[in-house]
C-alpha atoms as a PDB file:
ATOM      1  CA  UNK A   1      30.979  52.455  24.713  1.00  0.00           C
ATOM      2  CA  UNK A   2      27.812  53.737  23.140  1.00  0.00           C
ATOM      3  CA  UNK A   3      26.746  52.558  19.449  1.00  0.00           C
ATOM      4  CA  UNK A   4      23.664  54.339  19.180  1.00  0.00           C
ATOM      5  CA  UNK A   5      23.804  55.840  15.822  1.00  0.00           C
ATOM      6  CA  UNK A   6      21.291  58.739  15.133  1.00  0.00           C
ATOM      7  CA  UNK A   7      19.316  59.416  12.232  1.00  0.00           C
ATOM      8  CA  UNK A   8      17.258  62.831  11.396  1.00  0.00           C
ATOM      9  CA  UNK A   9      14.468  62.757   8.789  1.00  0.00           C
ATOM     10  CA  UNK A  10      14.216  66.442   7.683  1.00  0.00           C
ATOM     11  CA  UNK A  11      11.018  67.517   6.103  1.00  0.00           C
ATOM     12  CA  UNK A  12       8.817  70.676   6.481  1.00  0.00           C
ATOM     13  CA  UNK A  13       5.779  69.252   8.299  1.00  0.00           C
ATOM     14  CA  UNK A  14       2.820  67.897   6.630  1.00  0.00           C
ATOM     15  CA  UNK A  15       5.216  65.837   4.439  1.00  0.00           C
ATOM     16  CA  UNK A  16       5.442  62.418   6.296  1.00  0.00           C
ATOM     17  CA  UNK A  17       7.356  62.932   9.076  1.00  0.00           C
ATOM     18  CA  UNK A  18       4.828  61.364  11.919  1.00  0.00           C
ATOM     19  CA  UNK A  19       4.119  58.936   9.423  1.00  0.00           C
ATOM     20  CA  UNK A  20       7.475  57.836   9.200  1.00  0.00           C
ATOM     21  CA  UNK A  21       8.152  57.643  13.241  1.00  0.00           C
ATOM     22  CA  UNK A  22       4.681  55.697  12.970  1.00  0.00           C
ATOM     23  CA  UNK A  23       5.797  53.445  10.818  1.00  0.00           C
ATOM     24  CA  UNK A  24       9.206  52.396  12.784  1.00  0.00           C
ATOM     25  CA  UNK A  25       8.494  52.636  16.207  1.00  0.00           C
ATOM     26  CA  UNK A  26       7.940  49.323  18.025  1.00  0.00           C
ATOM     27  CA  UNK A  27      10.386  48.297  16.034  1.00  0.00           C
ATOM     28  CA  UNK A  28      13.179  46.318  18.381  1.00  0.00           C
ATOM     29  CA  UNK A  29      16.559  48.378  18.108  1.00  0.00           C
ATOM     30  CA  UNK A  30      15.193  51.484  17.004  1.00  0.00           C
ATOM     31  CA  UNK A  31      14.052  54.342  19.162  1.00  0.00           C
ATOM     32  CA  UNK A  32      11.610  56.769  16.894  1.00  0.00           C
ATOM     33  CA  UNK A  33      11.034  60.510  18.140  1.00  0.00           C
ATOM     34  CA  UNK A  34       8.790  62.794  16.430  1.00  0.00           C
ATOM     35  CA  UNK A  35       9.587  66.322  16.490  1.00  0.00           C
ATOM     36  CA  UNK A  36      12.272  65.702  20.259  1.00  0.00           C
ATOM     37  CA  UNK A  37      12.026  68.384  22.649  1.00  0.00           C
ATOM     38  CA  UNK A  38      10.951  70.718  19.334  1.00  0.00           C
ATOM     39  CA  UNK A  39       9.737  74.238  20.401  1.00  0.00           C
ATOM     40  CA  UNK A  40      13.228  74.807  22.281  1.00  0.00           C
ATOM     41  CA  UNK A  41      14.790  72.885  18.946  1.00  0.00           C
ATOM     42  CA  UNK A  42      12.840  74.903  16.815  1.00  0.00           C
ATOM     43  CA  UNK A  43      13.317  78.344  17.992  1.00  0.00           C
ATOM     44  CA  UNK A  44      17.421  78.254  17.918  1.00  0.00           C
ATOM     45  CA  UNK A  45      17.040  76.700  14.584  1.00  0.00           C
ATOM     46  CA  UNK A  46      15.081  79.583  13.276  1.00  0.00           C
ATOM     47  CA  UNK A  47      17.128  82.367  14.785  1.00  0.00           C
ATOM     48  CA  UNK A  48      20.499  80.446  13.586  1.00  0.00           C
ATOM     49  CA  UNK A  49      18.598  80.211   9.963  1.00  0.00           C
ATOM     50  CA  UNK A  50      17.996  84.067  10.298  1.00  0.00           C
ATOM     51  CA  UNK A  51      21.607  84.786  11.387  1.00  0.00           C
ATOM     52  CA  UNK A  52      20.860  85.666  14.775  1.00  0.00           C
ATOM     53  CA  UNK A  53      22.729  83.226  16.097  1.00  0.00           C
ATOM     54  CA  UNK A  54      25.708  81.495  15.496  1.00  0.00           C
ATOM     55  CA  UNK A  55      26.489  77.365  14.704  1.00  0.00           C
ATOM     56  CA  UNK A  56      28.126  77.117  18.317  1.00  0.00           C
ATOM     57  CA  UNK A  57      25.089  78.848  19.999  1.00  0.00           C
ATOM     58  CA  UNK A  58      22.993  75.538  18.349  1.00  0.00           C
ATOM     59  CA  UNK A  59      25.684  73.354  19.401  1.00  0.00           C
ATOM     60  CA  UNK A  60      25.266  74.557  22.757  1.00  0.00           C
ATOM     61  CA  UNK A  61      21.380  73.450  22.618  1.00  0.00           C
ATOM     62  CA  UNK A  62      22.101  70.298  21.067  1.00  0.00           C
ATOM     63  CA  UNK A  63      24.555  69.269  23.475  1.00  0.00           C
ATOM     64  CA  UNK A  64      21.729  69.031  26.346  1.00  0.00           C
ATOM     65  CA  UNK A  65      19.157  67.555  24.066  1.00  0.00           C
ATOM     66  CA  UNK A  66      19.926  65.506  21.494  1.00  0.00           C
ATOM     67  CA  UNK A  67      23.826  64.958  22.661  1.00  0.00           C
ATOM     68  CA  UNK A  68      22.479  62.986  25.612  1.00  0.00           C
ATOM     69  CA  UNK A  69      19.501  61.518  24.577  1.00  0.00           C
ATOM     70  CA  UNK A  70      21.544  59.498  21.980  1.00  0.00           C
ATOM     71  CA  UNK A  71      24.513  59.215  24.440  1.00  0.00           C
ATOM     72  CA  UNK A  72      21.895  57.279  26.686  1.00  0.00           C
ATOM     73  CA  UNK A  73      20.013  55.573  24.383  1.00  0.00           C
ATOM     74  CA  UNK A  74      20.456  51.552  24.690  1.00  0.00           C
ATOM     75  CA  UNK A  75      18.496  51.639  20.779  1.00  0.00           C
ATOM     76  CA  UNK A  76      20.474  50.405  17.839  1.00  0.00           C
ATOM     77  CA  UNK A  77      19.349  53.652  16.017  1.00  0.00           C
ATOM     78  CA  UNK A  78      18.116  56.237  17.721  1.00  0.00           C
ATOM     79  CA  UNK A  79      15.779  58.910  15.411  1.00  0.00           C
ATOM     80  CA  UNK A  80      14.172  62.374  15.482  1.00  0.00           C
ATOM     81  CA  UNK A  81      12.062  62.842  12.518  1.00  0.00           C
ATOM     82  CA  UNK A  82      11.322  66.552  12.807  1.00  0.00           C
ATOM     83  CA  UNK A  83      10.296  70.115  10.756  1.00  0.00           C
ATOM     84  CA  UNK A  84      13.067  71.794  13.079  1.00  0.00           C
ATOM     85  CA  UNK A  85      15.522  69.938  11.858  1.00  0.00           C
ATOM     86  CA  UNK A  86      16.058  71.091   8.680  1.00  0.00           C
ATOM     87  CA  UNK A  87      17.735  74.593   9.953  1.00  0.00           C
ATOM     88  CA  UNK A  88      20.532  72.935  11.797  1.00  0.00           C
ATOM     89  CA  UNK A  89      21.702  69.867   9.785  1.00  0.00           C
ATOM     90  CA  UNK A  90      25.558  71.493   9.835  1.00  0.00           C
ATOM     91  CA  UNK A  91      25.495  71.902  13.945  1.00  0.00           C
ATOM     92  CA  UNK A  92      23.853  68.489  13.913  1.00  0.00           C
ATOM     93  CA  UNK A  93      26.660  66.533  11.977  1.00  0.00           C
ATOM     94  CA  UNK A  94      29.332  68.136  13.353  1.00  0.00           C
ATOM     95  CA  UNK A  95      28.171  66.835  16.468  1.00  0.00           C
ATOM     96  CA  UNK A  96      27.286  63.424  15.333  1.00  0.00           C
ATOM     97  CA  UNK A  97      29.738  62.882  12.378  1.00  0.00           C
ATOM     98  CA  UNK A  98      28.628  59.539  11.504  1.00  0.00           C
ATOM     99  CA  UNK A  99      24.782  60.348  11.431  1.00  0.00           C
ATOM    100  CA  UNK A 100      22.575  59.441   8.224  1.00  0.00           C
ATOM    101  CA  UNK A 101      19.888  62.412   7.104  1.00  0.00           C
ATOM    102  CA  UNK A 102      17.012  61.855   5.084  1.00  0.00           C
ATOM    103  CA  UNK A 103      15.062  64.487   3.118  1.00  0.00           C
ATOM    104  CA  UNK A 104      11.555  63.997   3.000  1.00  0.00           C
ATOM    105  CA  UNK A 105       9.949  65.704   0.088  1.00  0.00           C
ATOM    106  CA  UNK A 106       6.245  66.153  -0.211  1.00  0.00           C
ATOM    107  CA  UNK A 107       4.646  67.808  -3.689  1.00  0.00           C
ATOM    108  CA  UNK A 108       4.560  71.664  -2.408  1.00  0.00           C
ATOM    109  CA  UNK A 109       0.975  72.133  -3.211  1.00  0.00           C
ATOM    110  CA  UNK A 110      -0.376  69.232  -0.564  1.00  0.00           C
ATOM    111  CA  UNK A 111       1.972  70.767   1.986  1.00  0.00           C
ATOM    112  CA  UNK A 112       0.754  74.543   1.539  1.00  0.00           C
ATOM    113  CA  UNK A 113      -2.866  73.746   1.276  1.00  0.00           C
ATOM    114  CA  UNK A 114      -2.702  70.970   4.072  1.00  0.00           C
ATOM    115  CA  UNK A 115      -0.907  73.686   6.042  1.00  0.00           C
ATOM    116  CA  UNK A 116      -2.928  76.482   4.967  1.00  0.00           C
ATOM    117  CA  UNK A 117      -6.173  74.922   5.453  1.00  0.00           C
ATOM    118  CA  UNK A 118      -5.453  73.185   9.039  1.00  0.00           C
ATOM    119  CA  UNK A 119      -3.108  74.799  10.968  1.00  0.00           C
ATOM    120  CA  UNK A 120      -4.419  78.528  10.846  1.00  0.00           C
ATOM    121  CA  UNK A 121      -3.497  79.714  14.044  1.00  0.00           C
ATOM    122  CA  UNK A 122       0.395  78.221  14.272  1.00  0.00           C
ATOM    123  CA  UNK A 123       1.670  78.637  10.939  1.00  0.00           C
ATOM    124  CA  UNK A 124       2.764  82.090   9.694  1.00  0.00           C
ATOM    125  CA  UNK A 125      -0.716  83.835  11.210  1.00  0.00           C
ATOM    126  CA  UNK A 126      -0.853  87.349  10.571  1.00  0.00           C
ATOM    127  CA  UNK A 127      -0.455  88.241  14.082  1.00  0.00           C
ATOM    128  CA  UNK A 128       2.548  85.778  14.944  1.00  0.00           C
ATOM    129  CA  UNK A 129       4.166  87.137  11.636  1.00  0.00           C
ATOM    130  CA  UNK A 130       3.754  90.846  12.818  1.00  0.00           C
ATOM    131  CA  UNK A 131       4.918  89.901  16.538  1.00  0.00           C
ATOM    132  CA  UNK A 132       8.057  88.115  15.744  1.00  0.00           C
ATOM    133  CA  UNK A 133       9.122  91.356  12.989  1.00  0.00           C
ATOM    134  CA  UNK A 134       8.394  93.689  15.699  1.00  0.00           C
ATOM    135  CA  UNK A 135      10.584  91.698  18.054  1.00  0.00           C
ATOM    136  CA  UNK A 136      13.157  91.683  15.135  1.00  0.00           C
ATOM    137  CA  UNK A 137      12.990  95.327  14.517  1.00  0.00           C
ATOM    138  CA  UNK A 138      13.878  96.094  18.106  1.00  0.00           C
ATOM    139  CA  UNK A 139      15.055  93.420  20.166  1.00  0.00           C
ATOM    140  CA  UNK A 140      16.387  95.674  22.885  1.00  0.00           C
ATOM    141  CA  UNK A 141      12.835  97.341  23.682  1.00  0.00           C
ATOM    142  CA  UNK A 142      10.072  94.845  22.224  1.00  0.00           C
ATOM    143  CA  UNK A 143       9.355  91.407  24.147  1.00  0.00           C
ATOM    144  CA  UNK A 144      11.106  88.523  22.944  1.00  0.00           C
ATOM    145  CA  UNK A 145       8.363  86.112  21.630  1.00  0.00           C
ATOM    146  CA  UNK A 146       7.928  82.823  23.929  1.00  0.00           C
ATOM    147  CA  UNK A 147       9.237  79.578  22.049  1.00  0.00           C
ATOM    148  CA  UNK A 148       5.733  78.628  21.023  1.00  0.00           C
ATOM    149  CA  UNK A 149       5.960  76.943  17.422  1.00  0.00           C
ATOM    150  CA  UNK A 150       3.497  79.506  15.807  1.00  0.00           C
ATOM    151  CA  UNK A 151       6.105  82.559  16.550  1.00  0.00           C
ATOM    152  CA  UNK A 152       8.840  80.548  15.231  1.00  0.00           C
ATOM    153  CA  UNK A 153       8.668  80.608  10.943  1.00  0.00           C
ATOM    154  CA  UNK A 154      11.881  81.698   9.324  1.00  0.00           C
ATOM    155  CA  UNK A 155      11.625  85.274   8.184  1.00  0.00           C
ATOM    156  CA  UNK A 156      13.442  86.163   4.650  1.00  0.00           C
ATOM    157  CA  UNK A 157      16.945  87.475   5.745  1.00  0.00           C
ATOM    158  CA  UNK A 158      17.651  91.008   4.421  1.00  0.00           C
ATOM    159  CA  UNK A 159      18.928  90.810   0.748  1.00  0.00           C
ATOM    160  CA  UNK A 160      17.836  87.404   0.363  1.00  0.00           C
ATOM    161  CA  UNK A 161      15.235  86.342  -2.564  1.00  0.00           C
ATOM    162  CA  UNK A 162      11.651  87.575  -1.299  1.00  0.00           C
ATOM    163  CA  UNK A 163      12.767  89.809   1.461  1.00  0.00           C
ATOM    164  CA  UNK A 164      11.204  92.646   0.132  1.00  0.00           C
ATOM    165  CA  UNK A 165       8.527  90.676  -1.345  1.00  0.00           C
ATOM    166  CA  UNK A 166       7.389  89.122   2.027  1.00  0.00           C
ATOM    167  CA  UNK A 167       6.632  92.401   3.427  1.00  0.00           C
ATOM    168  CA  UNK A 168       3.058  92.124   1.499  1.00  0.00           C
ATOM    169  CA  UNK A 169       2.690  88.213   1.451  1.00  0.00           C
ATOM    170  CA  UNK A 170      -0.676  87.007   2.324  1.00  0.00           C
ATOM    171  CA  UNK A 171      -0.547  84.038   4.650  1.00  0.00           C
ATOM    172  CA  UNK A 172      -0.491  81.317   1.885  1.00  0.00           C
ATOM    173  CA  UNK A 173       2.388  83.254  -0.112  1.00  0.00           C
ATOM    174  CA  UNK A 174       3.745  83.139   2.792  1.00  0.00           C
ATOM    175  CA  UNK A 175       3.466  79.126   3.472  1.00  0.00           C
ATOM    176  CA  UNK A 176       4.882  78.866  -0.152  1.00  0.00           C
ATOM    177  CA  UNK A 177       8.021  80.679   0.859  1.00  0.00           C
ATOM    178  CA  UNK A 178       8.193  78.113   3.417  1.00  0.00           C
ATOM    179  CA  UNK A 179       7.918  75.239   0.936  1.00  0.00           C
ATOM    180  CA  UNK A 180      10.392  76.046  -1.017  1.00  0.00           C
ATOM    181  CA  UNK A 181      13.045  77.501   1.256  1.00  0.00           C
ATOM    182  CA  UNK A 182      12.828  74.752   3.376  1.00  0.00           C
ATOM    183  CA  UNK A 183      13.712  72.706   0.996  1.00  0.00           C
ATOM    184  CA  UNK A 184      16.122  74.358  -1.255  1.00  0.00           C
ATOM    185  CA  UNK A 185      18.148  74.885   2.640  1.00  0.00           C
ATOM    186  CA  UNK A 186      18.171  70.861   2.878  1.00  0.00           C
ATOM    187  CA  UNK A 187      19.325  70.144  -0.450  1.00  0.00           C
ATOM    188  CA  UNK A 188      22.247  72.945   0.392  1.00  0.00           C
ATOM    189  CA  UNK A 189      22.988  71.399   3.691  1.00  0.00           C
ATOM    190  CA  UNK A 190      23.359  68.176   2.471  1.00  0.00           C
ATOM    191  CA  UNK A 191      25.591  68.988  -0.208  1.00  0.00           C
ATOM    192  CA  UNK A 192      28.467  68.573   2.671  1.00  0.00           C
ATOM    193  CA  UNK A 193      27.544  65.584   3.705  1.00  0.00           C
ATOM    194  CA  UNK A 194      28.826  62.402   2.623  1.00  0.00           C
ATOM    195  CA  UNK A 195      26.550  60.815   0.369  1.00  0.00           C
ATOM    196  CA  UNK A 196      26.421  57.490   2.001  1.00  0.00           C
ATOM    197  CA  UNK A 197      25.127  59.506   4.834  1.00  0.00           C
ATOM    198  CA  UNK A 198      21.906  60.675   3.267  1.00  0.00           C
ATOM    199  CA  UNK A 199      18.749  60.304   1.044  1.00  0.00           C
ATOM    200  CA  UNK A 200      16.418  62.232  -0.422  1.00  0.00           C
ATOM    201  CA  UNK A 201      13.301  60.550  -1.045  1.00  0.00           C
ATOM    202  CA  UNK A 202       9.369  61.972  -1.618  1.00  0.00           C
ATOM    203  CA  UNK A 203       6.554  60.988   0.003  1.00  0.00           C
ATOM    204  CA  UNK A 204       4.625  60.100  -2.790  1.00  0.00           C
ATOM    205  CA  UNK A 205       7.447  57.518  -4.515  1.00  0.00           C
ATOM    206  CA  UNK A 206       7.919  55.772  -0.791  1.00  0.00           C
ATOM    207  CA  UNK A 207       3.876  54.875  -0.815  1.00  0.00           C
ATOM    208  CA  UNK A 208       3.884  53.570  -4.686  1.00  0.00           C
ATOM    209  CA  UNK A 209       7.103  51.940  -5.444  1.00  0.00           C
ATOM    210  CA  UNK A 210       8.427  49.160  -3.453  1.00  0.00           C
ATOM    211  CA  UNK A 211      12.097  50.079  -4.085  1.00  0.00           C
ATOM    212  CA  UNK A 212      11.963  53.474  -3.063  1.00  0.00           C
ATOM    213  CA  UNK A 213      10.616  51.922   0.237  1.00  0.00           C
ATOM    214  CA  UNK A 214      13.443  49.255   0.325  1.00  0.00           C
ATOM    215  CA  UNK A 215      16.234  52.114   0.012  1.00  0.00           C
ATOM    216  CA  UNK A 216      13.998  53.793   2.649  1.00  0.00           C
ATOM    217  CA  UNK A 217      14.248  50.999   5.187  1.00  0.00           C
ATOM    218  CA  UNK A 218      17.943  50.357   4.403  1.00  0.00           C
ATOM    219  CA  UNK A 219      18.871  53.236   6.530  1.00  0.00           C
ATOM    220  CA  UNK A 220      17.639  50.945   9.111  1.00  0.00           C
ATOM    221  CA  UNK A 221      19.219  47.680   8.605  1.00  0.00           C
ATOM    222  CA  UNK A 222      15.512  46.867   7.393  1.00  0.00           C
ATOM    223  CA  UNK A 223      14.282  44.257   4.613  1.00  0.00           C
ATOM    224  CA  UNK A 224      11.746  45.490   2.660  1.00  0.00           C
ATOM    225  CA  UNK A 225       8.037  44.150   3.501  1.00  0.00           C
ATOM    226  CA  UNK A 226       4.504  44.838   1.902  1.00  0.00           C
ATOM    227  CA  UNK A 227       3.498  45.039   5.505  1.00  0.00           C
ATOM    228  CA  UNK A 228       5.778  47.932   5.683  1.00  0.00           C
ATOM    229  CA  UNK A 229       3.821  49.435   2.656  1.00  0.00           C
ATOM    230  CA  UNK A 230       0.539  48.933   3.528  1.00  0.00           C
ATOM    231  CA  UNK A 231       0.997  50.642   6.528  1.00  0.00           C
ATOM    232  CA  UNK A 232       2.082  53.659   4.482  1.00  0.00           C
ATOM    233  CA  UNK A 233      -0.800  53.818   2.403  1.00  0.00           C
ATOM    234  CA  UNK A 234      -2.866  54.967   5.357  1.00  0.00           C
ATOM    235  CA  UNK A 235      -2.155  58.440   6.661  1.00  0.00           C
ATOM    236  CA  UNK A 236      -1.970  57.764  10.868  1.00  0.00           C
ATOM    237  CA  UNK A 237      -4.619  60.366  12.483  1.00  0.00           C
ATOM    238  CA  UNK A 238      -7.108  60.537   9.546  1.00  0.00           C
ATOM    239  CA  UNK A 239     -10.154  59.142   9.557  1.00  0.00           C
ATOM    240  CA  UNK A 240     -11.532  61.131   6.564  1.00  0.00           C
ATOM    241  CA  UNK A 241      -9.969  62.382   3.533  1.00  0.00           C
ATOM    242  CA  UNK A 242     -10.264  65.956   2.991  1.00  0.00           C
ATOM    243  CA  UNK A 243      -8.638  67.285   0.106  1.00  0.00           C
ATOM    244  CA  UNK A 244      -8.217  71.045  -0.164  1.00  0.00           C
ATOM    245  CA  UNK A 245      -7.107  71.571  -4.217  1.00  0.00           C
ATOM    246  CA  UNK A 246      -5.721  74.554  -4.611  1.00  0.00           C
ATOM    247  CA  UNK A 247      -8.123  77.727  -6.516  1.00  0.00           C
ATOM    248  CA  UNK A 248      -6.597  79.467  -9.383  1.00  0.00           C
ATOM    249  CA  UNK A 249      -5.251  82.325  -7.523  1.00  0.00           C
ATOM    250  CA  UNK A 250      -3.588  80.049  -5.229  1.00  0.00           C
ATOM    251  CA  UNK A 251      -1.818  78.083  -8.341  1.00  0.00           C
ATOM    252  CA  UNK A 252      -0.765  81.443  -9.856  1.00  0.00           C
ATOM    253  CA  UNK A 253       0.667  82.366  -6.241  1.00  0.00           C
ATOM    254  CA  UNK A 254       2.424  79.221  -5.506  1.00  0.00           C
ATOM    255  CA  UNK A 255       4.004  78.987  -8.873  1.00  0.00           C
ATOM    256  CA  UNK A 256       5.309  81.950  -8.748  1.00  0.00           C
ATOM    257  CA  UNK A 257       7.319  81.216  -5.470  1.00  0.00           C
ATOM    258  CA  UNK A 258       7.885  77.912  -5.583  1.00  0.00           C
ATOM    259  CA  UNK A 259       8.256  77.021  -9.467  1.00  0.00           C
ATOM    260  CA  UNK A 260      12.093  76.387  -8.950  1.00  0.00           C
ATOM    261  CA  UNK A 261      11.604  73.874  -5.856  1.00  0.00           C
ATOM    262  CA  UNK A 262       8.838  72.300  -7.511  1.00  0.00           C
ATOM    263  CA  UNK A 263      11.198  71.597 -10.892  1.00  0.00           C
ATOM    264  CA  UNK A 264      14.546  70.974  -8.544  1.00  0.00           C
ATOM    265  CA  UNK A 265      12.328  68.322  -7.060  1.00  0.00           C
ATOM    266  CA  UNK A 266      10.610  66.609  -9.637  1.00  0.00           C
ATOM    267  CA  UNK A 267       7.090  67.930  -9.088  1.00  0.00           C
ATOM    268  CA  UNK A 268       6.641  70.111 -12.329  1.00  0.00           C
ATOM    269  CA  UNK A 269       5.188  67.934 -14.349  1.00  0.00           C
ATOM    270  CA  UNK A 270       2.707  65.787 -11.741  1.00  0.00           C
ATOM    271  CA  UNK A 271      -0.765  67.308 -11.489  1.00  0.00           C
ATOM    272  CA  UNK A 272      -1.823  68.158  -8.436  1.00  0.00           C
ATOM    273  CA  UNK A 273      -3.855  64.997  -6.602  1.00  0.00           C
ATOM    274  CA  UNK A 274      -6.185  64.085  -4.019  1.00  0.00           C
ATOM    275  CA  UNK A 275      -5.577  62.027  -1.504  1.00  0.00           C
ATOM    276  CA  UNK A 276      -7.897  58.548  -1.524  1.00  0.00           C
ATOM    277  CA  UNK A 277      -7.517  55.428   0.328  1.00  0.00           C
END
């Protein structure tokens, strides 16, 4: 009989997620994914987060994914720390009932600038954007888009906070949308799940404070280690620190999207910092 148990770290890219599979794989017992099979992954989640399709259409997916991949997995713990995840955490633990999630918060400002500054041609794009609300519009005539990531943002559902709004977002409003949502559907999602099964941790408290960390690695039948936190301190692929601070346009944009997330979370009152190491 199989004991693999599965774990999902749920964060919306940019927020530690590589760092975290990084940081545990090699480690004996635990097999670390980052982002598993994810443009497939990514574009059911989007279109069940849109209510295109339904739980059981995801369930479908998952069974010839991440079903099997755990099912032959000879790994204590077997993980997929991915920004696709955070869409389907209801198909995923009805599927794996005794799996542990864990939130990974960034501050929303290093996310939408990192985002915003680096990934201009696969996050929310103008054209993508206009391609995937065409498709939308008129799925019976227009092309469906191909499951490449930059097509695949969610899209405010009609009715929903910002639908109307979103119609004349710039790109970065747009990224801040994605912030917050992303987030605010986590915390929702996880509100059915048992609360031994979860934790919500940020970034920035699991590279300062050695407890954080501990509760961190306790998901993995770890024992904390300042070798564990040193390697933390170093963001993996970056050889120079480039900090993009946000201009006062962008503040007054961001805050007024993403206020709420950013007091939910615990960011309000944290300035805004660079990133030095």
């Amino acid at each position: 009989m199989n004991t693999t148990e599965p774990v999902f770290i749920l964060g919306t890219g940019r927020s530690g997620t590589f760092q975290m599979v990084k940081l545990l794989e090699g480690i004996d017992g635990i097999e670390a994914h980052h982002e598993y099979l994810f443009e497939n992954i990514l574009k059911s989640a989007i279109l069940y987060r849109m209510g295109i399709i339904d739980k059981n259409s995801v369930k479908q997916l998952l069974t010839t994914t991440h079903v099997p991949a755990v099912h032959y997995s000879s790994a204590r713990i077997w993980l997929d720390s991915s920004n696709a995840l955070p869409w389907i955490v209801h198909p995923l633990h009805e599927l794996f009932p005794g799996a542990r999630f864990i939130h990974l918060l960034r501050d929303g400002r290093k996310v939408v600038s990192s985002f915003y500054n680096k990934f201009k041609d696969v996050m929310y794009d103008d054209l993508s954007v206009s391609i995937l609300n065409t498709w939308l519009a008129n799925p019976s005539r227009a092309i469906e888009p191909s499951p490449e990531k930059k097509f695949w943002r969610p899209l405010p559902i009609q009715g929903s906070k910002f639908s109307e709004e979103f119609k004349t977002f710039n790109r970065f409003q747009r990224l801040c949308y994605y912030w917050q949502d992303c987030n605010f559907f986590i915390k929702e999602a996880l509100a059915a799940i048992p609360s031994d099964q979860q934790l919500t941790v940020r970034l920035e408290d699991l590279v300062s404070r050695p407890d954080i960390l501990e509760s961190f690695l306790a998901i993995f039948s770890l024992s904390y280690d300042d070798v564990y936190m040193n390697q933390l301190k170093r963001p993996v692929n970056v050889h120079i620190p480039k900090n993009f601070p946000l201009s006062s346009v962008q503040n007054n944009q961001f805050n007024c999207i993403a206020a709420p997330a950013m007091n939910a979370f615990g960011y309000d009152l944290m300035e805004e910092y660079c990133v030095s190491y």
